[in-house]
Protein backbone atom coordinates (compact mmCIF):
# COMPACT_ATOMS: atom_id res chain seq x y z
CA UNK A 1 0.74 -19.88 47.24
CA UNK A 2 2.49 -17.49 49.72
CA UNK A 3 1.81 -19.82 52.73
CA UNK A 4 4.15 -22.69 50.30
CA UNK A 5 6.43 -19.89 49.49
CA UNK A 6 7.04 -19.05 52.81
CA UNK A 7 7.13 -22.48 54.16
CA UNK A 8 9.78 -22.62 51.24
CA UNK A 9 11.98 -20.13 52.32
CA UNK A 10 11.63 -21.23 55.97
CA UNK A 11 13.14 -25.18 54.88
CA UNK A 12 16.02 -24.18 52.68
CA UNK A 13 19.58 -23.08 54.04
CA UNK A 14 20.22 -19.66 53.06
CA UNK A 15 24.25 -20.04 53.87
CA UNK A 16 24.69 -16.78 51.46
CA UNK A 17 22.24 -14.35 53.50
CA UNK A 18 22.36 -16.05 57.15
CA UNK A 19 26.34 -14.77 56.37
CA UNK A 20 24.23 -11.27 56.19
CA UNK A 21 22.40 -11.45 59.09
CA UNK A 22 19.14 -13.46 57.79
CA UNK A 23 16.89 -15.14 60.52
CA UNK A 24 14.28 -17.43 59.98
CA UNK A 25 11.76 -15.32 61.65
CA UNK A 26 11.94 -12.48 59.11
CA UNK A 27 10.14 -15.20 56.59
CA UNK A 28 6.83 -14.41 58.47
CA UNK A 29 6.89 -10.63 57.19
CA UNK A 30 7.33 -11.52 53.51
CA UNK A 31 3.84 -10.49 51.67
CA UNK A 32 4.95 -10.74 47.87
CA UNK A 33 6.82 -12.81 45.18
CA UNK A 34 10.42 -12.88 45.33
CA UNK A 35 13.22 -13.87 47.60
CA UNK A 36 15.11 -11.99 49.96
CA UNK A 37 18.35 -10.27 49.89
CA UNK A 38 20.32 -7.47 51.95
CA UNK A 39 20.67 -3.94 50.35
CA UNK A 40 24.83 -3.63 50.40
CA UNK A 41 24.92 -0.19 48.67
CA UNK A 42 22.39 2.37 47.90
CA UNK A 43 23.35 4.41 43.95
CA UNK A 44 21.45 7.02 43.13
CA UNK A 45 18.34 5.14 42.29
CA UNK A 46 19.75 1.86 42.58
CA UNK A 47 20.64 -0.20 45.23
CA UNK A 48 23.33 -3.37 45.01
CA UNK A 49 21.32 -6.53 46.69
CA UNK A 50 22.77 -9.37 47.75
CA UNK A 51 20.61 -13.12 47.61
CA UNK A 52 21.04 -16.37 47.90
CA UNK A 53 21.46 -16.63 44.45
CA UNK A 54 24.58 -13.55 44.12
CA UNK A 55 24.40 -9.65 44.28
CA UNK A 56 22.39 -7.87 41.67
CA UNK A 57 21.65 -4.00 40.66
CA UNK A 58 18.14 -3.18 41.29
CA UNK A 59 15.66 -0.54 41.27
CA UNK A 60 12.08 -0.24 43.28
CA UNK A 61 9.12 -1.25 41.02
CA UNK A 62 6.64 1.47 39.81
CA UNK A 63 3.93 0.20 42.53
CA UNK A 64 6.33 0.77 45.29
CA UNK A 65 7.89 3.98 44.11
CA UNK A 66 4.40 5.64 43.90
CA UNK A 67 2.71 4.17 47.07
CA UNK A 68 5.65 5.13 49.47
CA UNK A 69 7.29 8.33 51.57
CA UNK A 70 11.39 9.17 51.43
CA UNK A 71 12.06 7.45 54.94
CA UNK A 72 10.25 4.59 53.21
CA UNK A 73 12.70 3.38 50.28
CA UNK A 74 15.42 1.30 50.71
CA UNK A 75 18.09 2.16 52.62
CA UNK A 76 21.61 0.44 53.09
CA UNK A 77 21.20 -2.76 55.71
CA UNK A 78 17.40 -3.26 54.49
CA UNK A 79 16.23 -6.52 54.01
CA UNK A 80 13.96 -6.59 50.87
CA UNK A 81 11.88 -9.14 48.42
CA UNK A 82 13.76 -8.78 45.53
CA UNK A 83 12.95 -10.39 42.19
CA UNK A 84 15.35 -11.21 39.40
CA UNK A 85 15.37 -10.05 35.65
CA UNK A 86 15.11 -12.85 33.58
CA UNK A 87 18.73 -13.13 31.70
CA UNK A 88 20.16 -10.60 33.30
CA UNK A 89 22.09 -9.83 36.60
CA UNK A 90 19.87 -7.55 37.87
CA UNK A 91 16.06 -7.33 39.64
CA UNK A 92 13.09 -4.94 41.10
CA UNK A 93 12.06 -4.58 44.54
CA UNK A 94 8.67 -5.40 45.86
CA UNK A 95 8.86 -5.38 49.31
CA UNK A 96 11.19 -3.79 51.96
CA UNK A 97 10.58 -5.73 55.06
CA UNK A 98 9.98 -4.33 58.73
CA UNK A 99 12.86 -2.75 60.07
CA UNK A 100 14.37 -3.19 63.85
CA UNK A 101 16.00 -0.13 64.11
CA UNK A 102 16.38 3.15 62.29
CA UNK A 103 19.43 5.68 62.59
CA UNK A 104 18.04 9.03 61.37
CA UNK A 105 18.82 12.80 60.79
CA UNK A 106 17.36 16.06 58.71
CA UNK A 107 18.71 16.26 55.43
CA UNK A 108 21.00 19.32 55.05
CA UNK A 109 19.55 23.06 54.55
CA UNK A 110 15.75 23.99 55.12
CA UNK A 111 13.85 21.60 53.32
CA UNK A 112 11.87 19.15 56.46
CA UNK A 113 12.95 15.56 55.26
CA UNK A 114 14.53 12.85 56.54
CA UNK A 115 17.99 10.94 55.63
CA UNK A 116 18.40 7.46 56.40
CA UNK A 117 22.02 6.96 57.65
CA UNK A 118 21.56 3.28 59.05
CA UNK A 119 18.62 0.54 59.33
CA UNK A 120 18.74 -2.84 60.84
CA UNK A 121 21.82 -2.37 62.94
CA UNK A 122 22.36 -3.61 66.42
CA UNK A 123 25.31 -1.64 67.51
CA UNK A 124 25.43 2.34 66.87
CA UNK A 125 29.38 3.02 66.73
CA UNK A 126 29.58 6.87 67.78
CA UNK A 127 33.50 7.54 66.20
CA UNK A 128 36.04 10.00 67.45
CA UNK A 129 39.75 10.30 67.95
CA UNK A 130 41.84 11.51 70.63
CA UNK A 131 43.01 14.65 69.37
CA UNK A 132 40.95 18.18 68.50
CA UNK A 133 38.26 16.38 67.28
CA UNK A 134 36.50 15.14 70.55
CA UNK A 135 33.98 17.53 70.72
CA UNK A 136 31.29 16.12 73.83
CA UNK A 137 28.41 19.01 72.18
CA UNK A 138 28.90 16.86 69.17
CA UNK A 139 28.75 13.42 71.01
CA UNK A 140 25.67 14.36 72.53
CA UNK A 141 23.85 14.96 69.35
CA UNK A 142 25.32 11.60 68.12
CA UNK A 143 23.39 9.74 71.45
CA UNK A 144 20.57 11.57 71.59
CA UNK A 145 20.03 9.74 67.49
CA UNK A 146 21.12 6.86 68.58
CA UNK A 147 18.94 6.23 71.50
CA UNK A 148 15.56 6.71 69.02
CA UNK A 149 16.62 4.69 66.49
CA UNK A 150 16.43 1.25 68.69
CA UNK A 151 19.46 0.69 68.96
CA UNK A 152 22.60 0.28 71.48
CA UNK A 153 24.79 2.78 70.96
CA UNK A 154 28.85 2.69 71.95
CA UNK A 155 31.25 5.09 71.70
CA UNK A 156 34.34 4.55 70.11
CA UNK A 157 37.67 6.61 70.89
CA UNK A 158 40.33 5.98 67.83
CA UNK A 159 43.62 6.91 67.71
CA UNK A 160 44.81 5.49 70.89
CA UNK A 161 47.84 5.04 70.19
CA UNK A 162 48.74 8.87 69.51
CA UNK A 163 47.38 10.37 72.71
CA UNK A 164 49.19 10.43 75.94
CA UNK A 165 46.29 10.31 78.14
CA UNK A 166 43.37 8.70 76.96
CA UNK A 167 41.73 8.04 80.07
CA UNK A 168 41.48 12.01 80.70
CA UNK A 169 38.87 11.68 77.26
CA UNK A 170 37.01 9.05 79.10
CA UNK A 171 36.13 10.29 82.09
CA UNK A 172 34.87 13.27 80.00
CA UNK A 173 32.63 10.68 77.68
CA UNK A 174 31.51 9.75 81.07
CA UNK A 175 29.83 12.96 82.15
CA UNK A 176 27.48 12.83 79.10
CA UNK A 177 27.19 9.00 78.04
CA UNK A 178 25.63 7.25 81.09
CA UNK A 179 25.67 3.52 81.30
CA UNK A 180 26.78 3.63 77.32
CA UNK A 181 30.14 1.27 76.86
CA UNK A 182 33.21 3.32 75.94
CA UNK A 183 36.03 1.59 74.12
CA UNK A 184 39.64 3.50 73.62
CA UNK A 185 41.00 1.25 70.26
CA UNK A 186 43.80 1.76 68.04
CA UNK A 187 43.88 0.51 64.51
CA UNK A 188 47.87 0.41 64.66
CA UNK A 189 48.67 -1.39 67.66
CA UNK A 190 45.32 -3.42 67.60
CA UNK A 191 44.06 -2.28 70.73
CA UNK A 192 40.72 -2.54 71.87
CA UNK A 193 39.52 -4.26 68.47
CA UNK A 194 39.02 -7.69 70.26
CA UNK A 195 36.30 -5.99 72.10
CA UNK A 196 34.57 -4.47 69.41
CA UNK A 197 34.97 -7.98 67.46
CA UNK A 198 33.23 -9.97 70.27
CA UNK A 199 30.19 -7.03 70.01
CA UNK A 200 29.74 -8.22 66.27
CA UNK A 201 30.06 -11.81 66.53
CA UNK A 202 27.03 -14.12 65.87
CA UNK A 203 25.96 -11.90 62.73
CA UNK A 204 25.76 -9.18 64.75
CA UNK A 205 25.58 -5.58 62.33
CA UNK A 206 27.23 -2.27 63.35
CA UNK A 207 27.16 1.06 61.98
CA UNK A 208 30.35 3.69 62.48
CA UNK A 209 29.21 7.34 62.64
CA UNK A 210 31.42 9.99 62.82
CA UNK A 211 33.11 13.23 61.55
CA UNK A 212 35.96 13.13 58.68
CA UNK A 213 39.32 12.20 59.37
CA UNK A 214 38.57 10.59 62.72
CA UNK A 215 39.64 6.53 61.59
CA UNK A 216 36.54 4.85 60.56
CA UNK A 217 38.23 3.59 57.79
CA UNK A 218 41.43 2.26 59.48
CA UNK A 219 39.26 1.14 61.77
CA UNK A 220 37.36 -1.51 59.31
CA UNK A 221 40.82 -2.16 58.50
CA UNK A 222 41.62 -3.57 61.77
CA UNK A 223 38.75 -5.71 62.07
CA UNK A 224 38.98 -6.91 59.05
CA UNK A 225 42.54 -7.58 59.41
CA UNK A 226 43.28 -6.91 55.82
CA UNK A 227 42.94 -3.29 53.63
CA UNK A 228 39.65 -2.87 52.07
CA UNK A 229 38.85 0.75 52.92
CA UNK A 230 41.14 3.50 51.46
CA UNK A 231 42.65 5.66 54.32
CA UNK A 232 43.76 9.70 53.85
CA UNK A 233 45.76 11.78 56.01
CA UNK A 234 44.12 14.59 58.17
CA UNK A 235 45.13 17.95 58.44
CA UNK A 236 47.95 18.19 61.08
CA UNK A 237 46.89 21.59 62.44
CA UNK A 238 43.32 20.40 63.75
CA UNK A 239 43.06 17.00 63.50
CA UNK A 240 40.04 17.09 60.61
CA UNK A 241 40.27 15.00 57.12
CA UNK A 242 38.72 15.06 54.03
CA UNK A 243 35.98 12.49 53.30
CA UNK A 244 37.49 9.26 52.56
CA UNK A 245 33.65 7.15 52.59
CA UNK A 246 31.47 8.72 49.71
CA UNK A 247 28.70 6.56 49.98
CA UNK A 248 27.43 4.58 52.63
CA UNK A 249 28.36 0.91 52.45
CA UNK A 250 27.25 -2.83 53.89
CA UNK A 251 31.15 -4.82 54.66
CA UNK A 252 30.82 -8.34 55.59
CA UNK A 253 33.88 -8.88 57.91
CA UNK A 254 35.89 -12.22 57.23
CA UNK A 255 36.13 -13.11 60.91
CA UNK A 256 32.00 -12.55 61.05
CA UNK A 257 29.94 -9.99 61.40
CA UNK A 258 28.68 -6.77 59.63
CA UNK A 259 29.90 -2.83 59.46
CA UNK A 260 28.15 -0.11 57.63
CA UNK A 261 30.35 2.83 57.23
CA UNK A 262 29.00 6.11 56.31
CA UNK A 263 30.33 9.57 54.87
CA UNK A 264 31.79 11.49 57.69
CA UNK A 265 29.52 14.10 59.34
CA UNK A 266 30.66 17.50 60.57
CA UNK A 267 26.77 18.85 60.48
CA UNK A 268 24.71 16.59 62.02
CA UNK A 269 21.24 18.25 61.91
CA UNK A 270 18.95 16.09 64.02
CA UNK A 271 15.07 14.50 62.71
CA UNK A 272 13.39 13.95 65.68
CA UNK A 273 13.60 12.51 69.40
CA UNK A 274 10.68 10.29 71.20
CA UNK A 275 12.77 9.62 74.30
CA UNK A 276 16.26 10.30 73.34
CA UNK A 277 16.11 13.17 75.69
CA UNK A 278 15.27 11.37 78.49
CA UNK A 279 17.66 9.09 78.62
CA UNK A 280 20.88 11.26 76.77
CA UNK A 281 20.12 13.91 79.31
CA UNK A 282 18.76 12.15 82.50
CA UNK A 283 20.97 13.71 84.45
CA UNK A 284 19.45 17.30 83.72
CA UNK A 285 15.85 15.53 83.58
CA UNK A 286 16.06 14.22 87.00
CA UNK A 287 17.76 17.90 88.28
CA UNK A 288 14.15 19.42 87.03
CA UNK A 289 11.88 16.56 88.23
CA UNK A 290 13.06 17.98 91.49
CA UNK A 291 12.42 21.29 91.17
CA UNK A 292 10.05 23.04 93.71
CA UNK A 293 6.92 24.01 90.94
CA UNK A 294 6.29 21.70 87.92
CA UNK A 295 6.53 24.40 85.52
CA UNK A 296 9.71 26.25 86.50
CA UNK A 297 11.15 27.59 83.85
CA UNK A 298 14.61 27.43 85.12
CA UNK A 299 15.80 30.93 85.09
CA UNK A 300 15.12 32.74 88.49
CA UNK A 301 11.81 30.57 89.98
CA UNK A 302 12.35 29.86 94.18
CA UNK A 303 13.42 26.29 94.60
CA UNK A 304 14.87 25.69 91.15
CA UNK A 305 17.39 22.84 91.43
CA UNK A 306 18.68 23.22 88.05
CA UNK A 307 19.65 26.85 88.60
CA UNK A 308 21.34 25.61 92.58
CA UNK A 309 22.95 22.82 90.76
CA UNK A 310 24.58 25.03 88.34
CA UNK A 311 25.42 27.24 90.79
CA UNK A 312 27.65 25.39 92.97
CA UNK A 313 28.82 23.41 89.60
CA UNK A 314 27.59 19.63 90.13
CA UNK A 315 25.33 20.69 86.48
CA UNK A 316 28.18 22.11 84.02
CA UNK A 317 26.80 25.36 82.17
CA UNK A 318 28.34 23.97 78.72
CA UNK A 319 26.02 21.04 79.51
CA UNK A 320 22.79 22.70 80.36
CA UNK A 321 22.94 25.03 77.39
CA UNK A 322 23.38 22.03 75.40
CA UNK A 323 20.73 20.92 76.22
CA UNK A 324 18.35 23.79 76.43
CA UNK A 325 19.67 24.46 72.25
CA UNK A 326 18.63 20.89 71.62
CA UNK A 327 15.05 21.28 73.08
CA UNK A 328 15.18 24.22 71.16
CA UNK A 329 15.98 22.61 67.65
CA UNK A 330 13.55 19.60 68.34
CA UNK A 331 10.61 22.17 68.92
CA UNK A 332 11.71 23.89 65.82
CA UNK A 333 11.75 20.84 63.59
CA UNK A 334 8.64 19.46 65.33
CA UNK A 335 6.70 23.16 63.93
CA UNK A 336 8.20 22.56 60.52
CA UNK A 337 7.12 19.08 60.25
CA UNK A 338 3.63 19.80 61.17
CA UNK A 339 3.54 23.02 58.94
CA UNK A 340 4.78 20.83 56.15
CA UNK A 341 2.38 17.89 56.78
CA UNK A 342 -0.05 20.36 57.31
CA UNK A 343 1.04 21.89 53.37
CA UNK A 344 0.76 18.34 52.08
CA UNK A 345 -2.79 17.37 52.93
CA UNK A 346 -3.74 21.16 51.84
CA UNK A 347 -2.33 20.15 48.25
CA UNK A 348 -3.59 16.56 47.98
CA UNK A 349 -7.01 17.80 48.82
CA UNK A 350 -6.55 20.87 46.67
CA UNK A 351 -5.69 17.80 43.71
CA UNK A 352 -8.74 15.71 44.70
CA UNK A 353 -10.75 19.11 44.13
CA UNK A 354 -9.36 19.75 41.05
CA UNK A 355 -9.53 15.98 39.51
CA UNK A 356 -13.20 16.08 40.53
CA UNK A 357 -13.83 19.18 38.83
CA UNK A 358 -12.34 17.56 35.29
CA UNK A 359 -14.87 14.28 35.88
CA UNK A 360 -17.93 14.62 33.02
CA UNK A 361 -21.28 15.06 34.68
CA UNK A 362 -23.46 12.09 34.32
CA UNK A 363 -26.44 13.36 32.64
CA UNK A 364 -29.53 11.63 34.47
């Protein structure tokens, strides 16, 4: 019956969800009843799906909301198996399928979880304008995300059209974002937003990621070439703006293509990094590779060619204590993680103890 289903799926011409982004080849990872749809906006515990058949409100059925983690519910840009409520306009998801990529940070405060920002998106748009809110420190945090979550990240200056000397900015994106494509656009005058088009077309998805006030909004705008975002002023004294996105959103663009925009971020606390480092910093990675003994600190160790390099300035000190206060934070989350994975199987065995315990001894 799934083998039909599937074959089913794979025959018919899904003009609604190819619009969305739908291949053929995602049929193969279906494994229950339903049909599939894209997860346009995430409520509190409900998340707006579009189908082939429209968009409907749905909520996770009771088998998947008890057999899955956090990171593991829908997020905005999911493709799930959705199925619909008979008589009504709304349905329950079964099944949220594989996902190609995976944009990621630490929710806010102490507590070790993680917040989904973007799934399924092929371009990582790291926003911000010309003016005091280009912050690199920032930026780097932004790649260093973007390079774990699979995938290609470009950076995005805004506000072209109000700075007298944009390429100054670039050349500093160039010191920290190697081989990563840096585009200088201006929602007003339209420049640069035929470049960021041709990125998106073919279905393409993209995700914008930045700080408050810094023109993702205008920016949607201007590829859409019509106003369907809402755009506030920022403050004129440093350049920062109150949040204009409150929730994160899926926006089909009428010239093709796909744009999640996301709450702005001024704290951006980071989740984890498998090889993020190596590549956001290769630069300083390389620098140690070369150093005279393989476990040189890098403080006062002979033939240390971090410490010569930022002596006669080709390494930038703002740039190597960036980097050693990242390595710092990753080690720090890394110990909380395992401490609270560590608490977790301590309390499910602690319940399996416990549930045993209240079993009735079979009398022999």
């Amino acid at each position: 019956m799934v083998f039909l289903r599937l074959q089913n799926w794979r025959n018919k011409t899904l003009k609604k969800i190819e619009q969305y982004g739908w291949t053929d080849s995602r049929a193969a990872e279906i494994t229950t009843a339903g049909q599939p749809g894209r997860v346009l906006l995430e409520h509190k515990h409900l998340y707006r799906v579009v189908t082939e058949d429209g968009e409907w409100l749905c909520s996770v059925s009771g088998k998947y909301r008890h057999g899955h983690s956090r990171g593991e519910f829908p997020a905005v840009g999911d493709w799930v198996i959705a199925e619909k409520m008979q008589g009504e306009e709304r349905g329950v998801i079964h099944q949220v399928l594989p996902r190609t990529s995976q944009f990621s940070r630490k929710v806010a405060g102490d507590t070790t979880e993680i917040q989904l920002i973007a799934v399924n998106v092929d371009y990582v748009f790291l926003v911000t304008s010309l003016n005091h809110d280009f912050n690199l420190r920032r930026l780097e945090r932004y790649l260093l995300a973007a390079w774990d979550s699979d995938a290609n990240p470009v950076i995005v200056l805004t506000k072209r059209d109000q700075c007298s000397d944009p390429d100054s900015f670039i050349r500093e994106t160039e010191t920290i974002a190697f081989g990563v494509p840096i585009h200088a656009v201006s929602s007003v005058t339209g420049e640069g937003i035929a470049e960021l088009h041709r990125l998106l077309a073919g279905g393409k998805t993209g995700a914008l990621l930045g700080s408050s006030g810094v023109g993702k909004s205008s920016l949607i705008n201007a590829l859409s070439g019509e106003t369907v975002m809402a755009v506030q002023d920022i403050r004129e004294d440093d350049s920062k703006g109150r949040h204009t996105t409150t929730h994160r959103e899926l926006i089909l663009l009428p010239g093709g293509g796909l744009l999640i925009d996301t709450p702005g971020m001024r704290e951006f606390q980071l989740w984890e990094s498998s090889g993020g480092m190596d590549t956001g910093f290769s630069d300083v990675e390389s620098l140690a590779g070369l150093c005279r003994f393989r476990d040189c600190g890098h403080t006062n160790e002979p033939g240390c060619a971090v410490q010569e390099s930022l002596q006669n300035g080709t390494l930038a000190e703002d740039r190597w204590g960036s980097y050693i206060k990242l390595q710092r934070e990753l080690a720090h989350i890394e110990r909380k993680h395992d401490a609270a994975a560590q608490k977790a199987e301590r309390s499910k065995w602690k319940q399996i103890t416990k549930d045993n315990r209240k079993r009735p001894v079979k009398k022999r």
